[in-house]
N, C-alpha and C. Protein backbone atom coordinates (compact mmCIF):
# COMPACT_ATOMS: atom_id res chain seq x y z
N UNK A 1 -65.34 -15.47 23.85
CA UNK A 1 -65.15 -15.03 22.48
C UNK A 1 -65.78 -13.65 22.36
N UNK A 2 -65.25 -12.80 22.01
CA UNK A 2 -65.26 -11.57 21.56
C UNK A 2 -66.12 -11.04 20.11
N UNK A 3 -67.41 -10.53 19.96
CA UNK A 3 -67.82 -10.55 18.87
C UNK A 3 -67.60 -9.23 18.30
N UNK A 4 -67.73 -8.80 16.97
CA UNK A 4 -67.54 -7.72 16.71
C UNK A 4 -68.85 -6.75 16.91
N UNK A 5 -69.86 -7.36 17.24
CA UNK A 5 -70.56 -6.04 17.76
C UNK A 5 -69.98 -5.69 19.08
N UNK A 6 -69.63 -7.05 19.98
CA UNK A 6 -69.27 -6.52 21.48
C UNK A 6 -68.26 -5.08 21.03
N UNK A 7 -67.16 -5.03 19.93
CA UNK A 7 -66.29 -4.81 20.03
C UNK A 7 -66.78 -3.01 19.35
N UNK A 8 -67.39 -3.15 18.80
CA UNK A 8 -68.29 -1.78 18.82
C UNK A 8 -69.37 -1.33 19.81
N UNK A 9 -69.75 -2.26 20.35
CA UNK A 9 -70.39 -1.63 21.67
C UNK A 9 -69.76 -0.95 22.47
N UNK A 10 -68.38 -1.23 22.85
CA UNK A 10 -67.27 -1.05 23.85
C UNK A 10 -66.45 0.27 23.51
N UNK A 11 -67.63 1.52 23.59
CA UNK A 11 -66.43 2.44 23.31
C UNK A 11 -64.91 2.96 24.40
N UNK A 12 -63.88 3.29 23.60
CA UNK A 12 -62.31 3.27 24.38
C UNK A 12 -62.29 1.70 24.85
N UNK A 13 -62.81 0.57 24.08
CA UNK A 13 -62.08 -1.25 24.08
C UNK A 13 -60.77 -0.83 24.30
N UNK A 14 -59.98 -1.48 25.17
CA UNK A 14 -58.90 -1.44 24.84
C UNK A 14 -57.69 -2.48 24.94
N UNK A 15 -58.94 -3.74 24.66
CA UNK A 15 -58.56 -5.15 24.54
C UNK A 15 -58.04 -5.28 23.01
N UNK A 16 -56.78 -6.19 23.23
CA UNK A 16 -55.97 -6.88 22.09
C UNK A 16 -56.50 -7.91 21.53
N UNK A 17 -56.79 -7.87 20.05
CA UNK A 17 -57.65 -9.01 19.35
C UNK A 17 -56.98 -9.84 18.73
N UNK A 18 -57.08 -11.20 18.71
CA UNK A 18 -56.23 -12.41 17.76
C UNK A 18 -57.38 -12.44 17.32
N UNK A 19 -56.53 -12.48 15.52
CA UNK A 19 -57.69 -12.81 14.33
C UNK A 19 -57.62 -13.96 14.60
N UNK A 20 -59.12 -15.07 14.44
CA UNK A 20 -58.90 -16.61 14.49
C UNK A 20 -59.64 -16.46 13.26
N UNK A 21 -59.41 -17.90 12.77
CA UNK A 21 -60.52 -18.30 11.27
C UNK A 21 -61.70 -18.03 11.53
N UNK A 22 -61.96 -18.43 13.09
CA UNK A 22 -63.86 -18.35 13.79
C UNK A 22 -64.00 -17.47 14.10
N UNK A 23 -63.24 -16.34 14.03
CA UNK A 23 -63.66 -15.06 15.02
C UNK A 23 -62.63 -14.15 15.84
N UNK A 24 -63.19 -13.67 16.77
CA UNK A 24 -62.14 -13.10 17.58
C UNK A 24 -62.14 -13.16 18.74
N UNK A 25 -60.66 -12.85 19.46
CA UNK A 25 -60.85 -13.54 20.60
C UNK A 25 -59.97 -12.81 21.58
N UNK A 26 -60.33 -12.06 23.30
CA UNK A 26 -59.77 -11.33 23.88
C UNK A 26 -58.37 -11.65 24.64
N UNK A 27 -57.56 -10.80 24.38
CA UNK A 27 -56.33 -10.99 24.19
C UNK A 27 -55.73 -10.11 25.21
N UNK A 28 -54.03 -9.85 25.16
CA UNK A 28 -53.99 -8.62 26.33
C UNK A 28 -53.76 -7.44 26.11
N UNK A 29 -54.10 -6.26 26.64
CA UNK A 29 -54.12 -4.88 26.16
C UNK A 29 -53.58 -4.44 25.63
N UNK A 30 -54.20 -3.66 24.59
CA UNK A 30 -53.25 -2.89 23.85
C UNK A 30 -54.22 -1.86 23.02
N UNK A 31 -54.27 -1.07 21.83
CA UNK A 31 -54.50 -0.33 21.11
C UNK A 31 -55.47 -0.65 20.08
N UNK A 32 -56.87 -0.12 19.95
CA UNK A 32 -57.41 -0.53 18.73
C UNK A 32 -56.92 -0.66 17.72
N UNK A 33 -55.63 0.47 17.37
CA UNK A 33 -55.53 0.62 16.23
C UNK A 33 -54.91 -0.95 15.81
N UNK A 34 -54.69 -1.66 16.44
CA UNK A 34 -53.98 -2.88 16.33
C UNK A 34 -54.97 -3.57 15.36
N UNK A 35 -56.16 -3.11 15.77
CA UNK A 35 -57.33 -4.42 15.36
C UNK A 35 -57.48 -3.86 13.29
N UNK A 36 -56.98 -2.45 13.60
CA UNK A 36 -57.28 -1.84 12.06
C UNK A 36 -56.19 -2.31 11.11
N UNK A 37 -55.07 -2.02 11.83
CA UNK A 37 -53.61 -2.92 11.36
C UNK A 37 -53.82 -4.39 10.82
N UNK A 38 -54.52 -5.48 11.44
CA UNK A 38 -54.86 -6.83 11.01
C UNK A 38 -55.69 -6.70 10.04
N UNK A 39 -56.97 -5.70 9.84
CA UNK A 39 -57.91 -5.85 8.99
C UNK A 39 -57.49 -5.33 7.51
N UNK A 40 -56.57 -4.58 7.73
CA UNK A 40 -55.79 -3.60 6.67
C UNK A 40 -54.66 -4.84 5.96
N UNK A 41 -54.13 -6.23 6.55
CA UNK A 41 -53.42 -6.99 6.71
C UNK A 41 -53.97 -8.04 5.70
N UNK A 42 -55.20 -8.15 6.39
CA UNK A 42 -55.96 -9.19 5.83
C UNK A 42 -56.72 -8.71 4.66
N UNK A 43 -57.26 -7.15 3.87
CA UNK A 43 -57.52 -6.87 2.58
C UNK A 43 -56.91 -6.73 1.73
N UNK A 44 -55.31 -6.43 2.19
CA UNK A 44 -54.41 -6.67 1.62
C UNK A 44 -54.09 -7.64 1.15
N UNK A 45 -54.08 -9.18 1.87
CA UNK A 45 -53.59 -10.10 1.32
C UNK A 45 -54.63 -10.91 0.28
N UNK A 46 -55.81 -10.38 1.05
CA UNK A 46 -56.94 -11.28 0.07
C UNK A 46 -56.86 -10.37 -1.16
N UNK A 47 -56.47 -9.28 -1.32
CA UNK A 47 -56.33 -8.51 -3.07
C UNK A 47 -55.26 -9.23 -3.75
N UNK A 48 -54.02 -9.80 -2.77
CA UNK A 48 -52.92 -10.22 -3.40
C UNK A 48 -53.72 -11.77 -4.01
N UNK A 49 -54.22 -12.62 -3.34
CA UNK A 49 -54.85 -14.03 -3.63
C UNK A 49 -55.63 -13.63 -5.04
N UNK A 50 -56.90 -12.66 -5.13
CA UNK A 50 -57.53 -12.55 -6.06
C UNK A 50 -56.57 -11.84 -7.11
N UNK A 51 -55.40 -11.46 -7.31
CA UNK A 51 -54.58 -11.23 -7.96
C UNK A 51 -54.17 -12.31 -8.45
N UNK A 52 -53.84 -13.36 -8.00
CA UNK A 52 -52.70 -14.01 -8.27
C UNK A 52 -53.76 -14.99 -9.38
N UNK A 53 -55.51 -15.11 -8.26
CA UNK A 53 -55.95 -16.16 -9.29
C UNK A 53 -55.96 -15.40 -10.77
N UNK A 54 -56.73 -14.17 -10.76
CA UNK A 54 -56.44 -13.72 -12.10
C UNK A 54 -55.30 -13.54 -13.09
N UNK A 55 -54.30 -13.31 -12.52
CA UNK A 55 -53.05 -13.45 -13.01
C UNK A 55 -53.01 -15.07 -13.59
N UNK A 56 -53.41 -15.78 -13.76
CA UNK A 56 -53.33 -17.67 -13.44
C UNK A 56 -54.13 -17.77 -14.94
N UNK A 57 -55.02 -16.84 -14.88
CA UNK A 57 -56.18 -16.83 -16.03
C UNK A 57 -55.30 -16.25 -17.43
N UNK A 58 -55.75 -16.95 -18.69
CA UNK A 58 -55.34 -16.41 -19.58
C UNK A 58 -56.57 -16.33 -20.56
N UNK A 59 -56.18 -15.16 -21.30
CA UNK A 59 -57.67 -14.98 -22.88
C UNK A 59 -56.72 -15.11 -23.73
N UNK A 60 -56.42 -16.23 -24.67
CA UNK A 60 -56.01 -16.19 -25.70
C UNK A 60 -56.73 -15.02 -27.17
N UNK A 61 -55.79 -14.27 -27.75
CA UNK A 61 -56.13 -13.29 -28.65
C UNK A 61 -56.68 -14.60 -30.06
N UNK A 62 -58.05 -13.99 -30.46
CA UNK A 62 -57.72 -15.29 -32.22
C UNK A 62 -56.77 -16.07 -32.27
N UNK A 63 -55.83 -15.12 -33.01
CA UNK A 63 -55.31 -15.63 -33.73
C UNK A 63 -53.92 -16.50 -33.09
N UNK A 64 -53.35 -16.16 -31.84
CA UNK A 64 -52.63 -16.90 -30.71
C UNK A 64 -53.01 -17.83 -30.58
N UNK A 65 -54.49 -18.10 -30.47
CA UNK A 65 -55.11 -19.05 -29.93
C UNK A 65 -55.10 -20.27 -31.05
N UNK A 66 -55.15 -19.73 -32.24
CA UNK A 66 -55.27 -20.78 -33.51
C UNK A 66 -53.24 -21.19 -33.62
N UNK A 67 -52.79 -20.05 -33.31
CA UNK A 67 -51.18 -20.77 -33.62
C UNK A 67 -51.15 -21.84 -32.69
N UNK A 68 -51.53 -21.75 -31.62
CA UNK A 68 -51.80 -22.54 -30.62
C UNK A 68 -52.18 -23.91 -30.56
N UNK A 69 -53.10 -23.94 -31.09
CA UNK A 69 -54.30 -24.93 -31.76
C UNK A 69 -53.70 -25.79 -32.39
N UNK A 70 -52.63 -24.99 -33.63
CA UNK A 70 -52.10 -26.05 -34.83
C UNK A 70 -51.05 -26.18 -34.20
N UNK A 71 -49.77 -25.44 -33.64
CA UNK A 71 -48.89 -25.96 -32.74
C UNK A 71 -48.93 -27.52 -31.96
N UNK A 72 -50.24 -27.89 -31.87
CA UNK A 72 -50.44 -28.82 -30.76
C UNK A 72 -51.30 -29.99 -31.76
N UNK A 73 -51.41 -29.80 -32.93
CA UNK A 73 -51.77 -31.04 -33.84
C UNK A 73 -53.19 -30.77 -34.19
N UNK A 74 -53.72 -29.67 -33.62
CA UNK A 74 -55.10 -29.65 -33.86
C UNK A 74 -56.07 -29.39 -35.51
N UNK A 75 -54.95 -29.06 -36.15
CA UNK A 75 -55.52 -28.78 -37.53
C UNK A 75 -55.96 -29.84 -38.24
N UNK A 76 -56.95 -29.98 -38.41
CA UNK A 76 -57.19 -31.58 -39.41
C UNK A 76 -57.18 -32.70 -38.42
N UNK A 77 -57.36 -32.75 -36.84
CA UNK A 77 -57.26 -33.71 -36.22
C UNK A 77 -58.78 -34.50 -36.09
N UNK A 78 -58.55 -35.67 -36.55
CA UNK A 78 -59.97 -36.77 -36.63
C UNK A 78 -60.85 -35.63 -37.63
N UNK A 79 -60.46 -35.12 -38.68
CA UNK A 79 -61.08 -34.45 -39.84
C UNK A 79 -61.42 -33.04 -39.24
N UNK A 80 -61.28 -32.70 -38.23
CA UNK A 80 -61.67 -31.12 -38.10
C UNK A 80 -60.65 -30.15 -38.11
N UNK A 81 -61.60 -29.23 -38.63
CA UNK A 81 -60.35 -28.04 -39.13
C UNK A 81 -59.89 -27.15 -37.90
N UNK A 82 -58.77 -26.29 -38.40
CA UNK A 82 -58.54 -25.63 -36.88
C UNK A 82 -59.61 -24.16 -37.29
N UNK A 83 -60.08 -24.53 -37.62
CA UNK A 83 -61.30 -23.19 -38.03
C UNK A 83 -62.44 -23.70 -37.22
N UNK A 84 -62.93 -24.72 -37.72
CA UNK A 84 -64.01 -25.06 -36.38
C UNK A 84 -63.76 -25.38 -35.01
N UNK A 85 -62.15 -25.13 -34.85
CA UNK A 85 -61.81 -25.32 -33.13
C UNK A 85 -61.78 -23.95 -32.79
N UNK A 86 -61.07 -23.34 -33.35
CA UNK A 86 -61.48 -21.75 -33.23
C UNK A 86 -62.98 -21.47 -32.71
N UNK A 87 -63.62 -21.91 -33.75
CA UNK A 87 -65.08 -21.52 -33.41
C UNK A 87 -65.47 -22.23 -32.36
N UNK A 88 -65.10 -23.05 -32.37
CA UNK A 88 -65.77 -23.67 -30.85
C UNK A 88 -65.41 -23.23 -30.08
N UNK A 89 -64.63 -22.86 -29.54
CA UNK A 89 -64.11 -22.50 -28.39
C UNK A 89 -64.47 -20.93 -28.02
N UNK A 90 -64.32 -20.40 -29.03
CA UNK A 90 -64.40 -19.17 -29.36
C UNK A 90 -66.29 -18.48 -28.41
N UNK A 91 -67.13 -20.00 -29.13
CA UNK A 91 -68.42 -19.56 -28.31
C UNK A 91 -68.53 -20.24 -27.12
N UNK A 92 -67.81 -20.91 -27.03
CA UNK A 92 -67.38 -22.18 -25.70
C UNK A 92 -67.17 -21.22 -24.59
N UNK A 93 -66.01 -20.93 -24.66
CA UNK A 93 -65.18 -19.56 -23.63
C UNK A 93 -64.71 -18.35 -23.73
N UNK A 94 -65.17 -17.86 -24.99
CA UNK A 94 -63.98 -16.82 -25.61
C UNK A 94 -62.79 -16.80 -25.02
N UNK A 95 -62.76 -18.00 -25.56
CA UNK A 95 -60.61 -18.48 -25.44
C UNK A 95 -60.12 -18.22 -23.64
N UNK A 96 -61.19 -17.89 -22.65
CA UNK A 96 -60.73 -17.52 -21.49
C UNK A 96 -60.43 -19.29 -20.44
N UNK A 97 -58.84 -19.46 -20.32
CA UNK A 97 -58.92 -20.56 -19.59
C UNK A 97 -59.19 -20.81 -18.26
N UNK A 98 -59.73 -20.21 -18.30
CA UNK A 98 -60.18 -19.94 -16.19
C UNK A 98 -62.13 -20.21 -16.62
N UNK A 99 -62.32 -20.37 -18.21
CA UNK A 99 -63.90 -20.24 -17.93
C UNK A 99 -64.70 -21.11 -17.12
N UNK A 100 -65.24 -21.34 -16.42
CA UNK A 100 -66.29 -22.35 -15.43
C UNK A 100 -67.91 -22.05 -15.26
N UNK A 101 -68.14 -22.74 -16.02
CA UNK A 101 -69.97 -22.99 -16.32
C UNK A 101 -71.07 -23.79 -15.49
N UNK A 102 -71.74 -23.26 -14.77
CA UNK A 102 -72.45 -24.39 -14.10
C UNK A 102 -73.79 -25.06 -15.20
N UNK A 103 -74.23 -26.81 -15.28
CA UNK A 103 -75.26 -26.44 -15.79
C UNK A 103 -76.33 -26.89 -15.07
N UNK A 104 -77.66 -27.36 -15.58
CA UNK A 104 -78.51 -27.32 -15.17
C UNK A 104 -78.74 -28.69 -14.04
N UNK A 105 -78.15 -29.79 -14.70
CA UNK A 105 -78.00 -31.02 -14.32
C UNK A 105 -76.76 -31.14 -13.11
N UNK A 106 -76.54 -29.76 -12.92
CA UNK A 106 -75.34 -30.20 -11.91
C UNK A 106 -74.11 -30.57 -12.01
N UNK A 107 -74.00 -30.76 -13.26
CA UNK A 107 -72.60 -30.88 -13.72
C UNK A 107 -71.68 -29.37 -14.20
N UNK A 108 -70.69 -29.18 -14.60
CA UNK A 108 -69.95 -28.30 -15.00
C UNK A 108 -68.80 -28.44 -15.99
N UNK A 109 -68.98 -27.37 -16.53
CA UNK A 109 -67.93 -27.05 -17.64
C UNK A 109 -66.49 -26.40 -17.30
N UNK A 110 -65.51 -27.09 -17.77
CA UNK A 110 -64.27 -26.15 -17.47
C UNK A 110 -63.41 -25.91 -18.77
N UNK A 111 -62.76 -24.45 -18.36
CA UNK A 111 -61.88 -23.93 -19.50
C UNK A 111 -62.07 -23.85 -20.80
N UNK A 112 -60.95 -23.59 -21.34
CA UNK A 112 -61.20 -22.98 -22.86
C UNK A 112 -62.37 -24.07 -23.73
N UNK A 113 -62.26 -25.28 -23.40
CA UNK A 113 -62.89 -25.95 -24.62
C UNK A 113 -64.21 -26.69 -23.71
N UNK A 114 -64.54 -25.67 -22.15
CA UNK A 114 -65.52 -25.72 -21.38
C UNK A 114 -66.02 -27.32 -21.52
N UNK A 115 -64.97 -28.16 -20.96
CA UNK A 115 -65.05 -30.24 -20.93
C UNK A 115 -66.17 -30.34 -20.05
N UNK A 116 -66.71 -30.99 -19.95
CA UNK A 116 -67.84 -31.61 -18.94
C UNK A 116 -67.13 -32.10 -17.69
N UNK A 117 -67.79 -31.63 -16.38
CA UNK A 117 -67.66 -33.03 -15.50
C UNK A 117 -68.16 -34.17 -15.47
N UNK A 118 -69.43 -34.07 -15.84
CA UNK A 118 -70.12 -35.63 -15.82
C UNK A 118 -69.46 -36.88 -16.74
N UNK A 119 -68.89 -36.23 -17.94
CA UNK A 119 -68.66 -37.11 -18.82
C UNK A 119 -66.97 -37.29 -19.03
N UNK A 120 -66.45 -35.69 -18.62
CA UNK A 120 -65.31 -36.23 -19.37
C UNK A 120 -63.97 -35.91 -18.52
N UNK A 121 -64.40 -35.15 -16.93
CA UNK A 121 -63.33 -34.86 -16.11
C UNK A 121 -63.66 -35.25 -14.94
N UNK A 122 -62.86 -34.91 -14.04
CA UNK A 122 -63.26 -35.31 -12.12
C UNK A 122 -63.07 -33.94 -11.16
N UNK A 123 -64.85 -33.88 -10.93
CA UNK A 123 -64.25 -32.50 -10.33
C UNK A 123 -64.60 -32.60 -8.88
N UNK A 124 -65.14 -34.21 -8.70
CA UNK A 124 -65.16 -34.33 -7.14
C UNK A 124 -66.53 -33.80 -6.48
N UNK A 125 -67.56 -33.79 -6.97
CA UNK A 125 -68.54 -33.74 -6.81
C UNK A 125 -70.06 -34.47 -6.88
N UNK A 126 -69.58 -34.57 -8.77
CA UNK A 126 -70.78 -35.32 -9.04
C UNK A 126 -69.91 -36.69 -9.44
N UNK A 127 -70.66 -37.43 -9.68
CA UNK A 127 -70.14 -39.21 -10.22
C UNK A 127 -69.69 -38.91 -11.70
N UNK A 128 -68.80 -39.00 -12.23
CA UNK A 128 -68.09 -38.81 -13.25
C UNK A 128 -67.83 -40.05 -13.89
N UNK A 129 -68.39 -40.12 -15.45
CA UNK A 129 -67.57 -41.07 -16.58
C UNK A 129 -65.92 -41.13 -16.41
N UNK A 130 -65.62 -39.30 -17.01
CA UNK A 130 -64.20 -39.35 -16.24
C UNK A 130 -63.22 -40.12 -17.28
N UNK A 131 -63.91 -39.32 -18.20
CA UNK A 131 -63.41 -40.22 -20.21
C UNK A 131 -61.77 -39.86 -20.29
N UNK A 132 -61.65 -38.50 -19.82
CA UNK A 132 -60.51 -38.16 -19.89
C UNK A 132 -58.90 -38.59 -18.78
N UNK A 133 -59.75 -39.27 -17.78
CA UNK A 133 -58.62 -39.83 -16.38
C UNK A 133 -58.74 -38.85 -15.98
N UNK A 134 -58.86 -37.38 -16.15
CA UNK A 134 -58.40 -35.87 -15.82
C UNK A 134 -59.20 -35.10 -14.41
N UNK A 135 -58.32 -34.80 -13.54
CA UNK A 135 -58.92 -33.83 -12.84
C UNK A 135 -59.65 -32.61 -13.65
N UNK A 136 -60.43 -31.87 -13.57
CA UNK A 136 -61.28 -31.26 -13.81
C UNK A 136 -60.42 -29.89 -14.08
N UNK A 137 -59.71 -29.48 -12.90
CA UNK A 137 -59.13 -28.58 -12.01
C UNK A 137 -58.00 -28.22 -13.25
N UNK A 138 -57.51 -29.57 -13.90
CA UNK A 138 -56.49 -29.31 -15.28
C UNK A 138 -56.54 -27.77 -16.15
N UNK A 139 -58.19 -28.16 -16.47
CA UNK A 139 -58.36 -27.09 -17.81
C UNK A 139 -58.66 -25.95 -16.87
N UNK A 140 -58.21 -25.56 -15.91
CA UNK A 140 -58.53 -24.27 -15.53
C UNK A 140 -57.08 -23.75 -15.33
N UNK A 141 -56.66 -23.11 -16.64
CA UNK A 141 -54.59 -23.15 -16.75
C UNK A 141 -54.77 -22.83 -17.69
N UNK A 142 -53.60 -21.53 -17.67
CA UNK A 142 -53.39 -21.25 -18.72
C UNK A 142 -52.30 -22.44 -19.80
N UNK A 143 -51.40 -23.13 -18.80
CA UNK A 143 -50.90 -24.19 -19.94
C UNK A 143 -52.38 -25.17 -20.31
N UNK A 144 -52.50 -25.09 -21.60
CA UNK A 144 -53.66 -25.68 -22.38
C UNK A 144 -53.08 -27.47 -22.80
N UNK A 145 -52.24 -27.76 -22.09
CA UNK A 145 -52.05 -29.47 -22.96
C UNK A 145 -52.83 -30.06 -22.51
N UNK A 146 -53.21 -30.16 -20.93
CA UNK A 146 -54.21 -30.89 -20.70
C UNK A 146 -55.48 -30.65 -21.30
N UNK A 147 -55.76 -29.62 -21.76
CA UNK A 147 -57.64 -29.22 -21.73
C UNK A 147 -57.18 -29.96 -23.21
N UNK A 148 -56.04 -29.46 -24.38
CA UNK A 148 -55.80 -29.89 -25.94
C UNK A 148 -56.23 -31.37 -25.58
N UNK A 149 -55.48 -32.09 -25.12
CA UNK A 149 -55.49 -33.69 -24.64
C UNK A 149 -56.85 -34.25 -24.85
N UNK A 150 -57.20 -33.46 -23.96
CA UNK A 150 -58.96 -34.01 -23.50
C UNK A 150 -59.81 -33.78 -24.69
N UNK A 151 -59.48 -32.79 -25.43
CA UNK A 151 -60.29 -31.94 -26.13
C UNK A 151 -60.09 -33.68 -27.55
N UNK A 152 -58.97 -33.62 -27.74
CA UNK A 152 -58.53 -34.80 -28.77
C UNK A 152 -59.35 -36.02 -28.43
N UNK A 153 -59.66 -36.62 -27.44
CA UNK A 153 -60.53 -37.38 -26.86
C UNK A 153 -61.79 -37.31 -26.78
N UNK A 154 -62.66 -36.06 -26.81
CA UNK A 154 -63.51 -36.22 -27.11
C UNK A 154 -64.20 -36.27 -28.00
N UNK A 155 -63.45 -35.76 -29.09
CA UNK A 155 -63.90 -35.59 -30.73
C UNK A 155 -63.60 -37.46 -31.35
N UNK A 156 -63.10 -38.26 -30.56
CA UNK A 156 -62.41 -39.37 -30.73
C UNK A 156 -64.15 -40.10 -30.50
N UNK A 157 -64.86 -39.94 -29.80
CA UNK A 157 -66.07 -40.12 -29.19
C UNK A 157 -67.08 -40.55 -30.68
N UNK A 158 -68.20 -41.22 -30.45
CA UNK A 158 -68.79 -40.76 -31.50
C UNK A 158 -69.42 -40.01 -32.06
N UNK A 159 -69.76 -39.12 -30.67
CA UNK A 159 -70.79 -37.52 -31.16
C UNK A 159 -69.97 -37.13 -32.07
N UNK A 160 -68.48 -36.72 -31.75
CA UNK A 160 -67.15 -36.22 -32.28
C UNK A 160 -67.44 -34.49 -31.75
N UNK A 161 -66.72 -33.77 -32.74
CA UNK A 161 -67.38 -32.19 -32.50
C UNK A 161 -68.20 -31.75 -32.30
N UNK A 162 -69.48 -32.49 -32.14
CA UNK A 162 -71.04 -32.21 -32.14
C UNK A 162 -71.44 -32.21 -30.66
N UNK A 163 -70.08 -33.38 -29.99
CA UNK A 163 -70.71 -33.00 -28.51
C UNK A 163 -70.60 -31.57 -27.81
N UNK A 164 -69.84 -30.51 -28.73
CA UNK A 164 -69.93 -29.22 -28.04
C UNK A 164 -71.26 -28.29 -28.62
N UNK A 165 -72.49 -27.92 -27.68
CA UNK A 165 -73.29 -27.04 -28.19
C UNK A 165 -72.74 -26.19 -28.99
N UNK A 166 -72.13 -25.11 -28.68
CA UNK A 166 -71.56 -23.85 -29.19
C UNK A 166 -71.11 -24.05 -30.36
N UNK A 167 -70.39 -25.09 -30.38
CA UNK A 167 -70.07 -25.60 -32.21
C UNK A 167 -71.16 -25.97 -33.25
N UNK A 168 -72.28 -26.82 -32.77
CA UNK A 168 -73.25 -27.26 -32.90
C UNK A 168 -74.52 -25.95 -33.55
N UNK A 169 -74.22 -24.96 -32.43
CA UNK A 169 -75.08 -23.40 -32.78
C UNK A 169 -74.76 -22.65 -33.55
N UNK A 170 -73.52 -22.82 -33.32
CA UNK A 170 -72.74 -21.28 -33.80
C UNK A 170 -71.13 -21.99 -34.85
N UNK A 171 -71.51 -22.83 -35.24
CA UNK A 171 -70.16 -23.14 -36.45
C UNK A 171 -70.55 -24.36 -37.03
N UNK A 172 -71.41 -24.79 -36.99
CA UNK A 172 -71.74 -26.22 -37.93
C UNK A 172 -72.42 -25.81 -39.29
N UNK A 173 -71.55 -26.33 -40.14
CA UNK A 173 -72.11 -25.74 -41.35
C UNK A 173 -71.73 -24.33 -41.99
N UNK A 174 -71.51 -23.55 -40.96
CA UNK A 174 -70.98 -22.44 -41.36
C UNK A 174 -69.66 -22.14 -42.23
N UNK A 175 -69.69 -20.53 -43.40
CA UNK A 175 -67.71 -20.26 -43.41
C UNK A 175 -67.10 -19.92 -42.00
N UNK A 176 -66.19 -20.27 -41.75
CA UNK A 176 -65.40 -20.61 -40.83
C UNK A 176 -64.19 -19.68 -41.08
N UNK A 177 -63.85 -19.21 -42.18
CA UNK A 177 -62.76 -19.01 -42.85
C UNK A 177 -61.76 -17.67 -41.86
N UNK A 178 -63.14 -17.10 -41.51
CA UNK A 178 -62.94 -15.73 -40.60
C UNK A 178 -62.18 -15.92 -39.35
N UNK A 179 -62.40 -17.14 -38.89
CA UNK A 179 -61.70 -17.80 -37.20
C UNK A 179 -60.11 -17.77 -37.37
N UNK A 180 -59.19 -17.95 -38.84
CA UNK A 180 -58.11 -18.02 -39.12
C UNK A 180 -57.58 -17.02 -39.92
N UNK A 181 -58.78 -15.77 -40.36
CA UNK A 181 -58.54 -15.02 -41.50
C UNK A 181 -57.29 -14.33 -40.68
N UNK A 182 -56.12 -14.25 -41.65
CA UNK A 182 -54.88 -13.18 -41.22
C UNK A 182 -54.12 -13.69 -40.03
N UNK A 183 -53.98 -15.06 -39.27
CA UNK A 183 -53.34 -15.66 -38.36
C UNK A 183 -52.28 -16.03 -39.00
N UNK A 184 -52.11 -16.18 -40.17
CA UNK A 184 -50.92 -17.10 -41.24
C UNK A 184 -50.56 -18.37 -40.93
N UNK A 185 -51.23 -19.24 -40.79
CA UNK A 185 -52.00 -20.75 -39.95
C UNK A 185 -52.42 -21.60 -41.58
C-alpha cells in the first residue's frame, strides 16, 4: 500500500494510483497528473453531494410557513392557534427543515418542529419511546407531513404544546398576533 507521504517522498513517482476507500494503492505506470485528475474528481463530486444535501433543505419564509401550517389542519388543532405554531417553530428551527440539535442527554432533535428522539422518533441510536412509529430521518424534508403528523401527536400528549421549550420561553402567554400579521391566514 502506497501512502501519501511515500507518494511525496518520491520525487518524478511515476506509479499509477487506484483511489480505494482505505487508501492508495500501486498500480501500473503512468503520469502523476493522473493522481490530480482523481483528486479534482473526487472534490468535485463531494461539492455535488454537499449540494444536493443542501438543496434537500428548506427555510420556510413566515408567512409560507403559516399557509402551510393551516393548509395541513394546524389552526385551532387540540386548541392551539396557528400563531403559537408559528412561534414555536419559529424558535424551534427558524422554519429550517434540515434543523438537527444535539442535547445534553444524548438524545436529539429533528426538523422544523425539532421532535425528540428519545420520546417521539427512531433515530437508531438511543432506546426510543418512538410515540410517533416515525423514523427520525422523516422530519429532516422538506415535505413537512411527516414532521405536521408527529407534531399533531404530540400536542395530543398531556404536556400538549408545553412539551416544546421554545414555545414554553418564547410564546407562552405572549401576543402572538405578529407570527400571522399580513400572511392573510
Amino acid at each position: 500500500m502506497l501512502s501519501f507521504g511515500d507518494l511525496l517522498s518520491e520525487p518524478g513517482n511515476q506509479h499509477h494510483l487506484q483511489l480505494s476507500i482505505f487508501g492508495y494503492k500501486k498500480g501500473s505506470s503512468s503520469s502523476c497528473g493522473h493522481i490530480r485528475t482523481r483528486k479534482n474528481t473526487i472534490m468535485r463530486s463531494l461539492l455535488v453531494l454537499l449540494f444536493l444535501a443542501v438543496a434537500n433543505a428548506k427555510i420556510f419564509e413566515r408567512c409560507e410557513w403559516a399557509r402551510t401550517l393551516k393548509a395541513n389542519g394546524m389552526d385551532g388543532y387540540y386548541g392551539i392557534s396557528l400563531a403559537d405554531w408559528v412561534c414555536l417553530t419559529r424558535w424551534e428551527s427558524n422554519y429550517n427543515t434540515m434543523a438537527k440539535n444535539t442535547n445534553n442527554d444524548g438524545s436529539t432533535d429533528f426538523g422544523i418542529f425539532q421532535i425528540n428522539s428519545y420520546w417521539w422518533c427512531n433515530d437508531y441510536i438511543i432506546n426510543s419511546h418512538n410515540g410517533c412509529n416515525m423514523d427520525c430521518s422523516a422530519f429532516l424534508s422538506d415535505n413537512v407531513n411527516a414532521a405536521i403528523t408527529c407534531a399533531k401527536r404530540v400536542v395530543r400528549d398531556p404536556q400538549g404544546i408545553s412539551a416544546w421549550y421554545g414555545w414554553q420561553y418564547n410564546c407562552e402567554g405572549r401576543d402572538l398576533s405578529s407570527y400571522v400579521s399580513g400572511c392573510g391566514v
